[in-house]
N, C-alpha and C. Protein backbone atom coordinates (compact mmCIF):
# COMPACT_ATOMS: atom_id res chain seq x y z
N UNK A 1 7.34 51.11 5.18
CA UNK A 1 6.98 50.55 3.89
C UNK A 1 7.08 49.01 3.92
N UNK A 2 7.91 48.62 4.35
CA UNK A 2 8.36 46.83 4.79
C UNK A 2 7.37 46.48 5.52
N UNK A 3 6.91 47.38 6.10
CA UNK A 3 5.81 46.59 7.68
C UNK A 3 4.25 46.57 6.42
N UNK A 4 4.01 47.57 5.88
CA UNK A 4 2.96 47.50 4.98
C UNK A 4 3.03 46.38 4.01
N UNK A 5 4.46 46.10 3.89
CA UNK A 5 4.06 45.49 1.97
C UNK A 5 4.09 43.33 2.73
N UNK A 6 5.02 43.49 4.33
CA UNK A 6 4.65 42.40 5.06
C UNK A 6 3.42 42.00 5.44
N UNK A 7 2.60 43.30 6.03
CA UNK A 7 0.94 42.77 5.98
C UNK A 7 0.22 42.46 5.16
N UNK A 8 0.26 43.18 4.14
CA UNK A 8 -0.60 43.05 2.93
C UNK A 8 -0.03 41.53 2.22
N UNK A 9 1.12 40.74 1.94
CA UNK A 9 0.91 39.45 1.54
C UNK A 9 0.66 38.54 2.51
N UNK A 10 0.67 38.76 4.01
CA UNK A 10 -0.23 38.10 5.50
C UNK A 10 -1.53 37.83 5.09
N UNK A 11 -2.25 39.32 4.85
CA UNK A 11 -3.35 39.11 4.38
C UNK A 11 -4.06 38.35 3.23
N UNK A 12 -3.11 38.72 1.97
CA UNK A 12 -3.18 38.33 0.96
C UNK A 12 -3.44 36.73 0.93
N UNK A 13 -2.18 35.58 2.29
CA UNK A 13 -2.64 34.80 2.12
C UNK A 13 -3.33 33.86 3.10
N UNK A 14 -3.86 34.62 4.17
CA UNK A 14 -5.01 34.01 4.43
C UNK A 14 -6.63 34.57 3.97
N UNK A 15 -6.60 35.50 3.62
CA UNK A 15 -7.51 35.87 2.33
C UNK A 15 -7.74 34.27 1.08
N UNK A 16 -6.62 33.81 0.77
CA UNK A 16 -6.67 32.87 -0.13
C UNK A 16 -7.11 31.54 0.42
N UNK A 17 -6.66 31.38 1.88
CA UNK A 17 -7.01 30.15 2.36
C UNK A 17 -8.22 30.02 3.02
N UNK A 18 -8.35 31.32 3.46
CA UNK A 18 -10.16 31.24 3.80
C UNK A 18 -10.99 31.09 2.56
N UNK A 19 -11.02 31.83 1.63
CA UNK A 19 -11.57 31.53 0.10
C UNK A 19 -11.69 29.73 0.15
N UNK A 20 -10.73 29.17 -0.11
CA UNK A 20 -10.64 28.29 -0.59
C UNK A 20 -11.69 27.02 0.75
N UNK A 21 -11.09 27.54 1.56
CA UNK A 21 -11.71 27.10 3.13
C UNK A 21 -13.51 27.11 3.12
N UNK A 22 -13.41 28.02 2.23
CA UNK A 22 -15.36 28.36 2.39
C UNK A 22 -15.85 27.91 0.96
N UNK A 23 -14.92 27.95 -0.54
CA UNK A 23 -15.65 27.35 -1.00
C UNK A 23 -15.36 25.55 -0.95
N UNK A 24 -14.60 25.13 -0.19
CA UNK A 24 -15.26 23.61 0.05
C UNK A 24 -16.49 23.19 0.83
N UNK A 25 -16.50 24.34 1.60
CA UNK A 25 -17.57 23.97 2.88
C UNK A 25 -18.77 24.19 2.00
N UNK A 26 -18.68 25.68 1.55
CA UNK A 26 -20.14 25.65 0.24
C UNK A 26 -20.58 24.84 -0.73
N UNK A 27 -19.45 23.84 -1.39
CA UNK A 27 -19.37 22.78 -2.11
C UNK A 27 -20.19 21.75 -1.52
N UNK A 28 -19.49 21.35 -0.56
CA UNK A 28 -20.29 20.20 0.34
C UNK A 28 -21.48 20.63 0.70
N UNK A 29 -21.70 21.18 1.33
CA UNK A 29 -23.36 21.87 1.29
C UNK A 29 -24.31 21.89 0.39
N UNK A 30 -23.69 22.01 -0.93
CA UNK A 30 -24.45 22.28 -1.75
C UNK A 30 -24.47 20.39 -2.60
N UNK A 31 -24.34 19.82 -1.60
CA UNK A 31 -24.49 18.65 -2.49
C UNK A 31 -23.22 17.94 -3.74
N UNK A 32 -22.55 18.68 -4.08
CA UNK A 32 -21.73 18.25 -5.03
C UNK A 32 -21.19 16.96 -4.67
N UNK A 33 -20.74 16.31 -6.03
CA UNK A 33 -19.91 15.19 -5.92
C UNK A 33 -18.75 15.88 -5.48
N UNK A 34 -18.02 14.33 -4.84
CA UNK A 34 -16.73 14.43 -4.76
C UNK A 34 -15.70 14.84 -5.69
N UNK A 35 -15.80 13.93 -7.04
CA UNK A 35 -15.04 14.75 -8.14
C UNK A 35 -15.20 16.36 -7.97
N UNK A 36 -16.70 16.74 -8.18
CA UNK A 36 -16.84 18.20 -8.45
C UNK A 36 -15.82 18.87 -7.66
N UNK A 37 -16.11 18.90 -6.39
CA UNK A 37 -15.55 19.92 -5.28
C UNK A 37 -14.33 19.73 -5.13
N UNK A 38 -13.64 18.41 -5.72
CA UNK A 38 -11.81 18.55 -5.63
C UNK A 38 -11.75 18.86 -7.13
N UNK A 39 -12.44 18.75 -7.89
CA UNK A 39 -12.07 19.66 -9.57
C UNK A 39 -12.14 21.42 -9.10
N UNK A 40 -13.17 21.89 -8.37
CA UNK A 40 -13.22 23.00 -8.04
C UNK A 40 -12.11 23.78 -7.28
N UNK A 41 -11.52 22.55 -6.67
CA UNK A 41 -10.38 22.93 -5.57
C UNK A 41 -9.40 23.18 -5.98
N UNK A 42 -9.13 22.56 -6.94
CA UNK A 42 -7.70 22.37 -7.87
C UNK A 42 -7.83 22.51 -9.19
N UNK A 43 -9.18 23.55 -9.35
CA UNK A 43 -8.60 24.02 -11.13
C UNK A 43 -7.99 24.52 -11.43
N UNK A 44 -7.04 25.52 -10.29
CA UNK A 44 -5.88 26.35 -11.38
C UNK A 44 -4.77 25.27 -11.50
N UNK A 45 -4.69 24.06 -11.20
CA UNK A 45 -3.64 22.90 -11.43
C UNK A 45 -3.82 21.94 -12.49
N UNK A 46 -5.02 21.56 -12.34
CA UNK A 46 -6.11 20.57 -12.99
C UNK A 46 -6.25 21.17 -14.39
N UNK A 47 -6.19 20.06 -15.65
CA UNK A 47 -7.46 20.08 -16.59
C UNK A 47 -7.34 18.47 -16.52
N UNK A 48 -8.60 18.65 -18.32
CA UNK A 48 -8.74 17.48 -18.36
C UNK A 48 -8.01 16.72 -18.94
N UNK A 49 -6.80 16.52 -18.92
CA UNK A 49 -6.02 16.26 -19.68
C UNK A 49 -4.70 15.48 -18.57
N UNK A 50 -4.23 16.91 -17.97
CA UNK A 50 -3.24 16.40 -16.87
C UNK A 50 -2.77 16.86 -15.81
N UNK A 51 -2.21 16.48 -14.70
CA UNK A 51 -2.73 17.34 -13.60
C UNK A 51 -1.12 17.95 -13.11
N UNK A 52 -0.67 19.60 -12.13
CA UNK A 52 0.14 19.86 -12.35
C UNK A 52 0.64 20.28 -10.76
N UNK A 53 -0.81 19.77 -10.40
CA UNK A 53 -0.68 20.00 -9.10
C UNK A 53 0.68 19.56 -7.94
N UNK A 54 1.01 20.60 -7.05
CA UNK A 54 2.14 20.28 -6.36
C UNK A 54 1.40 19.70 -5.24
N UNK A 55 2.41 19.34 -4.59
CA UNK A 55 1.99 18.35 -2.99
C UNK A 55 1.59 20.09 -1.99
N UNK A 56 1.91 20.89 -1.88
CA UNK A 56 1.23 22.20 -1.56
C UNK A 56 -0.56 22.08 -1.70
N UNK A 57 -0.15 22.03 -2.95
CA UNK A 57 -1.69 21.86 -3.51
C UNK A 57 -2.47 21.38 -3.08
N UNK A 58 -2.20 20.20 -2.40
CA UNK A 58 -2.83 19.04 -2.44
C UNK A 58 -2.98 18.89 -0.91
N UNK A 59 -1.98 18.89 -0.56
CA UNK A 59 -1.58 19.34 1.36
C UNK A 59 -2.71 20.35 1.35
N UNK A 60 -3.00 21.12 1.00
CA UNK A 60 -3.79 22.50 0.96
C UNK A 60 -5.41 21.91 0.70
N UNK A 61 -5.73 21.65 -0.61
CA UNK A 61 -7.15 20.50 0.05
C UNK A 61 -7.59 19.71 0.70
N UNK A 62 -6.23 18.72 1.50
CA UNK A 62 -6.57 18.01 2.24
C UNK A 62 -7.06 18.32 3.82
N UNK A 63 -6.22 19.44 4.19
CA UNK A 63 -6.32 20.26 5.33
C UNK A 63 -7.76 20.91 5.01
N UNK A 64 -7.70 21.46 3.89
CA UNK A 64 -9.56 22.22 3.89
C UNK A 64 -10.82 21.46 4.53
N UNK A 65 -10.50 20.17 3.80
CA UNK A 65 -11.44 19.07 3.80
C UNK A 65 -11.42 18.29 5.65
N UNK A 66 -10.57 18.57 5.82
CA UNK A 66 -10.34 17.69 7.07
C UNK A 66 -11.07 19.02 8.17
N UNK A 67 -10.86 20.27 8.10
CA UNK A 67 -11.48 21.11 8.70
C UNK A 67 -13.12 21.46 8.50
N UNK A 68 -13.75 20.55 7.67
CA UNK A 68 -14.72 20.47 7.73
C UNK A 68 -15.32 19.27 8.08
N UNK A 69 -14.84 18.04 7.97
CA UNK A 69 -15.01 16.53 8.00
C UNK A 69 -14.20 15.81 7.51
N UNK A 70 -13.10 15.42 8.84
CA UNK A 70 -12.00 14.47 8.65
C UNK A 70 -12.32 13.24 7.69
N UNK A 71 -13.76 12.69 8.04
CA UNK A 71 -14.06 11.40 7.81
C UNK A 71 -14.40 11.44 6.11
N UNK A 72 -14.52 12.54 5.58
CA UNK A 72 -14.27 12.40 4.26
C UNK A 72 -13.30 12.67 3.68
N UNK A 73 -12.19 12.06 4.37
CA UNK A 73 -10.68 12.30 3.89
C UNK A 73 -10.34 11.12 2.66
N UNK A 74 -10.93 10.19 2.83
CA UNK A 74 -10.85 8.91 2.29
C UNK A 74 -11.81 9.21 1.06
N UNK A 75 -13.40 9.91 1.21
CA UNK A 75 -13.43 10.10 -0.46
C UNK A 75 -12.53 10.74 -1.50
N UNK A 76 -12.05 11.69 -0.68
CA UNK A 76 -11.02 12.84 -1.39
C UNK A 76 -10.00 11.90 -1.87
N UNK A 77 -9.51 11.09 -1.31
CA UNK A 77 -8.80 10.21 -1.93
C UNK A 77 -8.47 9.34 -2.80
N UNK A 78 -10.12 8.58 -3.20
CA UNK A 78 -10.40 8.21 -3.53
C UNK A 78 -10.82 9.32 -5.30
N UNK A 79 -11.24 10.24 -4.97
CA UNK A 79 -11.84 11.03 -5.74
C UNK A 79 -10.17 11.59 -6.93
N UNK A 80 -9.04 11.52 -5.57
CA UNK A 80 -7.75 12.49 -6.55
C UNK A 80 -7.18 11.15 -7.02
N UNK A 81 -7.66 10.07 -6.86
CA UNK A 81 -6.58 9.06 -7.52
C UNK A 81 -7.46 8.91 -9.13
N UNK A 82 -8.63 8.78 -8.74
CA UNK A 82 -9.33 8.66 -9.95
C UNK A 82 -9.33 9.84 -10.51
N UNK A 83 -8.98 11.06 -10.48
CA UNK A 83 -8.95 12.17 -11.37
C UNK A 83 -7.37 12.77 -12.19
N UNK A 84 -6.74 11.21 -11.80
CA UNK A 84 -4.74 11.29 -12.36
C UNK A 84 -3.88 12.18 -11.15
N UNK A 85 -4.45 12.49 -9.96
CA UNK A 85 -3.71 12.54 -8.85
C UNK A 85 -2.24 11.75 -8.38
N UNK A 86 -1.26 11.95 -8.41
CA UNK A 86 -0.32 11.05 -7.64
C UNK A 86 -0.78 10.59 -6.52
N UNK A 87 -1.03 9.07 -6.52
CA UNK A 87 -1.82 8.21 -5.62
C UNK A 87 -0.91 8.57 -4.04
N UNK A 88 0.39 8.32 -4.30
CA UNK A 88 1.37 8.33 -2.74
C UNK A 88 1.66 9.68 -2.23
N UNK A 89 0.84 11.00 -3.06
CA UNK A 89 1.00 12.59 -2.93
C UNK A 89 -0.64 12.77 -2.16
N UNK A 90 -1.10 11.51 -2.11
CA UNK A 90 -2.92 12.57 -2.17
C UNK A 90 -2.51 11.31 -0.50
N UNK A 91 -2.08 10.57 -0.39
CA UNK A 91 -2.36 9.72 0.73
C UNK A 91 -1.57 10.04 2.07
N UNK A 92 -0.47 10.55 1.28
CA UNK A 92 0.50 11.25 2.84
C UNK A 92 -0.38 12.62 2.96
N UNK A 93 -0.70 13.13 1.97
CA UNK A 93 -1.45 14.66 2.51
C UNK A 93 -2.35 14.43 3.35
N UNK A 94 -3.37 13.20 3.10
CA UNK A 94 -4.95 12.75 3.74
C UNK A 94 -4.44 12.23 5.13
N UNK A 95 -3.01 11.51 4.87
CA UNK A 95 -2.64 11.29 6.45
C UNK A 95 -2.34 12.03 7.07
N UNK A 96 -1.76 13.41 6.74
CA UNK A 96 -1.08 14.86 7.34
C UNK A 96 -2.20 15.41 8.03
N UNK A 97 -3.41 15.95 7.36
CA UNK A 97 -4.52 16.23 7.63
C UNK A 97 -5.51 15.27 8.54
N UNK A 98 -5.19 14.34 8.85
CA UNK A 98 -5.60 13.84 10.11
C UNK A 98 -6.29 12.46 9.70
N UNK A 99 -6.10 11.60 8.69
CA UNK A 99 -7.03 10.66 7.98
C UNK A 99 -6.42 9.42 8.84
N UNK A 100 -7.21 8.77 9.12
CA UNK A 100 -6.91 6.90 9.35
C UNK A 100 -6.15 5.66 8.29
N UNK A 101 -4.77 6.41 8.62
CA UNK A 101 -4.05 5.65 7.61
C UNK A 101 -4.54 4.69 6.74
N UNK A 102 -5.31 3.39 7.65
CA UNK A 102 -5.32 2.50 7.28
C UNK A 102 -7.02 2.46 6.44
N UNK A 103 -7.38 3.18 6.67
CA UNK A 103 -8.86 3.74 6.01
C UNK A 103 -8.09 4.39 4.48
N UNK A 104 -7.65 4.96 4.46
CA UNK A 104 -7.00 5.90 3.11
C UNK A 104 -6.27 5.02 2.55
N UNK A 105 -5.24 4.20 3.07
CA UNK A 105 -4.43 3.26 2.17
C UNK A 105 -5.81 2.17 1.86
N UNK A 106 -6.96 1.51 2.23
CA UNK A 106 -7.81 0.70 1.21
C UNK A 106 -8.36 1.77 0.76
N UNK A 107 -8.92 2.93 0.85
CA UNK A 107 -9.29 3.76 -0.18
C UNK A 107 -8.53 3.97 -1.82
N UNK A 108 -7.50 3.87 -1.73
CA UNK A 108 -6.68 4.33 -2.64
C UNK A 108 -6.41 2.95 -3.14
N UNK A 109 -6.37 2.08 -2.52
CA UNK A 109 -6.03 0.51 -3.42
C UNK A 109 -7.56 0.19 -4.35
N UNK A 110 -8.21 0.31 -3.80
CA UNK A 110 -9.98 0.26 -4.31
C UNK A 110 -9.69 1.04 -5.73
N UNK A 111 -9.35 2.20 -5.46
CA UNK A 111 -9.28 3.32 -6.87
C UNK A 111 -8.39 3.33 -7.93
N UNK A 112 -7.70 2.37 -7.27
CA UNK A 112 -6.44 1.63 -8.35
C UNK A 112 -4.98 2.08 -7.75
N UNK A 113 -4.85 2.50 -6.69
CA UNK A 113 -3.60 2.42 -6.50
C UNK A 113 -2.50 1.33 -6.13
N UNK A 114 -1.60 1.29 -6.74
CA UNK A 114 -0.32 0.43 -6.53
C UNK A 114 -0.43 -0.38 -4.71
N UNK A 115 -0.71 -1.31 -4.19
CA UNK A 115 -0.61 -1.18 -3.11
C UNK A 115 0.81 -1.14 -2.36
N UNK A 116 1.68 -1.66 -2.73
CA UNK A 116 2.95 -1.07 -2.29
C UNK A 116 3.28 0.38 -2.25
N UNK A 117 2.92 1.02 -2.94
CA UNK A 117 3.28 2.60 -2.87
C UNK A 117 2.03 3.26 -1.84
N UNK A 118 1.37 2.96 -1.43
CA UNK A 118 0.34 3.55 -0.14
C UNK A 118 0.00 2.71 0.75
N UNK A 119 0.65 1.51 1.32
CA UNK A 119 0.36 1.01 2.06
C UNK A 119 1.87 0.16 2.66
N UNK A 120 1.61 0.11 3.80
CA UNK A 120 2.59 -0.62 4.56
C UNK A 120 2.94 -1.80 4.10
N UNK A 121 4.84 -2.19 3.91
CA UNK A 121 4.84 -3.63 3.83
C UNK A 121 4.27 -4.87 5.29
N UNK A 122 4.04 -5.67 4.94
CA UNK A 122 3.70 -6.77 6.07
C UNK A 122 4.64 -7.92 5.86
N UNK A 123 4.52 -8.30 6.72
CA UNK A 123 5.41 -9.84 6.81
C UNK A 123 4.37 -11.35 6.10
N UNK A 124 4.94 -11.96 5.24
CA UNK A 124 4.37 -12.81 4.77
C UNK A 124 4.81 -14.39 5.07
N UNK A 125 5.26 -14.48 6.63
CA UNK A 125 5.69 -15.49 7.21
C UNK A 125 7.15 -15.42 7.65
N UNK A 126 7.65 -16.59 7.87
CA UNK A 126 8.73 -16.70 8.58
C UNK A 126 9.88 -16.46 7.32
N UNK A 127 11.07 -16.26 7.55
CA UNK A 127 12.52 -16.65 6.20
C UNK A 127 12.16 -18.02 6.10
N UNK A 128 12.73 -17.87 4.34
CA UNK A 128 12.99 -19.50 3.89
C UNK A 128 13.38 -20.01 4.43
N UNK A 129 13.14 -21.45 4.51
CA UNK A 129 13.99 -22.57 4.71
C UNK A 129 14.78 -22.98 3.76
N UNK A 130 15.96 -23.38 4.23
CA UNK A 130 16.88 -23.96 3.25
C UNK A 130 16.79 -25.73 3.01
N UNK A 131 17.49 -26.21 2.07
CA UNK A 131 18.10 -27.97 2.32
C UNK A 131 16.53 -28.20 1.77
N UNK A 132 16.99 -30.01 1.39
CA UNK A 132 15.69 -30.15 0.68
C UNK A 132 14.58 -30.85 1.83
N UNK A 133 15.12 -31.02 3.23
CA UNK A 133 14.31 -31.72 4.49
C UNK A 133 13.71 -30.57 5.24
N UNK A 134 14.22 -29.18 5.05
CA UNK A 134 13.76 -28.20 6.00
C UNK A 134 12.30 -27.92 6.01
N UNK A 135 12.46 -27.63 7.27
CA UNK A 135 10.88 -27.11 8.15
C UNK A 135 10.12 -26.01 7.82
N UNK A 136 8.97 -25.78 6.92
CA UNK A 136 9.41 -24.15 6.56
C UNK A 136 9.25 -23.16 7.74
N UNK A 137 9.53 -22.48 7.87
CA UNK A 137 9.88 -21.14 8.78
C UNK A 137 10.77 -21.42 10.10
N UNK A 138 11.29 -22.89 9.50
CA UNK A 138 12.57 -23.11 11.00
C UNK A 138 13.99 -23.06 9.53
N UNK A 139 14.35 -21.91 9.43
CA UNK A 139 15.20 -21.61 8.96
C UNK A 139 16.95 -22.71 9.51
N UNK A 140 17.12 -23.17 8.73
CA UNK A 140 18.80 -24.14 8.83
C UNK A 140 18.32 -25.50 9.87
N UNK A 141 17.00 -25.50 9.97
CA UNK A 141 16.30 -26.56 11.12
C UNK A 141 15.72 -27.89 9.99
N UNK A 142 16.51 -29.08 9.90
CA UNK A 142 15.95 -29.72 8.65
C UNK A 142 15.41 -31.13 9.64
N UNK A 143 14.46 -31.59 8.81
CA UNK A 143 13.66 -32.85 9.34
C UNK A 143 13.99 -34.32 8.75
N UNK A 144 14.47 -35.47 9.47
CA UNK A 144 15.40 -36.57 8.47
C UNK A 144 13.32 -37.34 8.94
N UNK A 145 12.99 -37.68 7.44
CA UNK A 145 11.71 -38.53 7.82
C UNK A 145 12.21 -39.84 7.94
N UNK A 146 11.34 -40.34 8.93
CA UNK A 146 11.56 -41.87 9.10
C UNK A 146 11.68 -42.48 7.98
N UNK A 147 12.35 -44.19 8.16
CA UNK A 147 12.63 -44.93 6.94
C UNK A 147 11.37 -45.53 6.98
N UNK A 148 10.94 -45.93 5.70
CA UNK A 148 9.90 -46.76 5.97
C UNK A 148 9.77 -48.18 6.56
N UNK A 149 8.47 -48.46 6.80
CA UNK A 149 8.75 -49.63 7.61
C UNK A 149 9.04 -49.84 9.40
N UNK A 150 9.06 -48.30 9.93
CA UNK A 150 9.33 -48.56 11.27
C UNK A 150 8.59 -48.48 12.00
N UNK A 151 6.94 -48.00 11.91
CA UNK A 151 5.68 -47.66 12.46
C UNK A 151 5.80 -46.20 13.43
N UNK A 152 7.04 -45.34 12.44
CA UNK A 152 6.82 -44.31 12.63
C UNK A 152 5.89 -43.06 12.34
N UNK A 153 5.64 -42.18 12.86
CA UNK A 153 4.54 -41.21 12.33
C UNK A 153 3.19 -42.13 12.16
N UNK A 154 2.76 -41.18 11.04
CA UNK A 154 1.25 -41.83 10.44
C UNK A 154 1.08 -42.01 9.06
N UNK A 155 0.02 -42.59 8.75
CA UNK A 155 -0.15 -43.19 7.47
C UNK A 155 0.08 -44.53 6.81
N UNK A 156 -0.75 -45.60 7.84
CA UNK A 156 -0.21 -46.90 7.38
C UNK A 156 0.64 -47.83 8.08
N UNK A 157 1.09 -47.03 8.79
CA UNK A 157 1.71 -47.99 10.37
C UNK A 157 2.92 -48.41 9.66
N UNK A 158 3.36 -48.04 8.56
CA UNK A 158 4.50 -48.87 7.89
C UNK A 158 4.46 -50.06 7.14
N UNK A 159 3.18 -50.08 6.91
CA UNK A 159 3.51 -52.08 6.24
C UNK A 159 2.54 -51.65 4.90
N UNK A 160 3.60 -52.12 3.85
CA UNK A 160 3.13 -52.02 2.27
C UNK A 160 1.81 -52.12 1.92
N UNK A 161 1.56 -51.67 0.90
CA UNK A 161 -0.08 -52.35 0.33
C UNK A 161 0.49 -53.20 -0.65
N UNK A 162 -0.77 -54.30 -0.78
CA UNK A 162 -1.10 -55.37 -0.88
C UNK A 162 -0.61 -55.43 -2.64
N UNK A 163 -0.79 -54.32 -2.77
CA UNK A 163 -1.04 -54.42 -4.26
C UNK A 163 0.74 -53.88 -4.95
């Protein structure tokens, strides 16, 4: 009885994931927008109103989509941020499923996402400099400028204007 009631939800759920597996592929085939075919994907989560979808969910379209054409991982992305998707839920899934990080994180900034929350921090130069002579990005490294008058550096060789 255990070995029966174990096959039958086996079946049960790849029964569900092939379903779902064939109607994206039929979707795309058939021309649909992007919205359409991830509204189709995720209506038992989805209305129009608000979305309730789990990262399952979502992990679960992204993998569909990527088994038919990775390279439209980035509309899908584009498509769940603009439909009230959690922007940093639809971008780790699109990366799970095999997407070009860095293709999906400007996808999702384009569609309005936060760019800190889907995209890598970067370095925006060296640490401050401190003191009011410092070098910027030579951190505790400060510069004494010549006095005037010594035909140091440039700008005038040192000798006053006239005026």
């Amino acid at each position: 009885m255990m070995r029966r009631t174990l096959l039958a939800l086996t079946c049960a759920g790849m029964f569900a994931f092939t379903n779902a597996h064939a109607n994206i592929s039929e979707d795309l085939s058939s021309n649909l927008s992007t919205v359409d075919i991830l509204s189709n994907a995720l209506s038992h989560c989805m209305t129009p109103n608000e979305s309730n979808c789990t990262v399952v969910d979502i992990e679960t379209l992204m993998f569909d989509v990527a088994a038919v054409d990775v390279e439209l991982l980035d509309n899908f992305v584009t498509a769940g941020i603009e439909s009230g998707l959690d922007a940093i839920t639809v971008v780790e899934a699109a990366i799970k499923a095999g997407a070009n990080p860095e293709a999906v994180a400007q996808a999702a900034i384009l569609a309005g996402a936060d760019p800190t929350d889907v995209a890598a921090a970067t370095a925006a130069g060296g640490p401050a400099a401190t003191g009011p002579n410092a070098i910027p990005g030579q951190t505790g490294t400060t510069l004494s400028p010549p006095p005037f008058g010594n035909n140091a550096g440039s700008g005038g060789g040192g000798n006053p204007s006239p005026t």
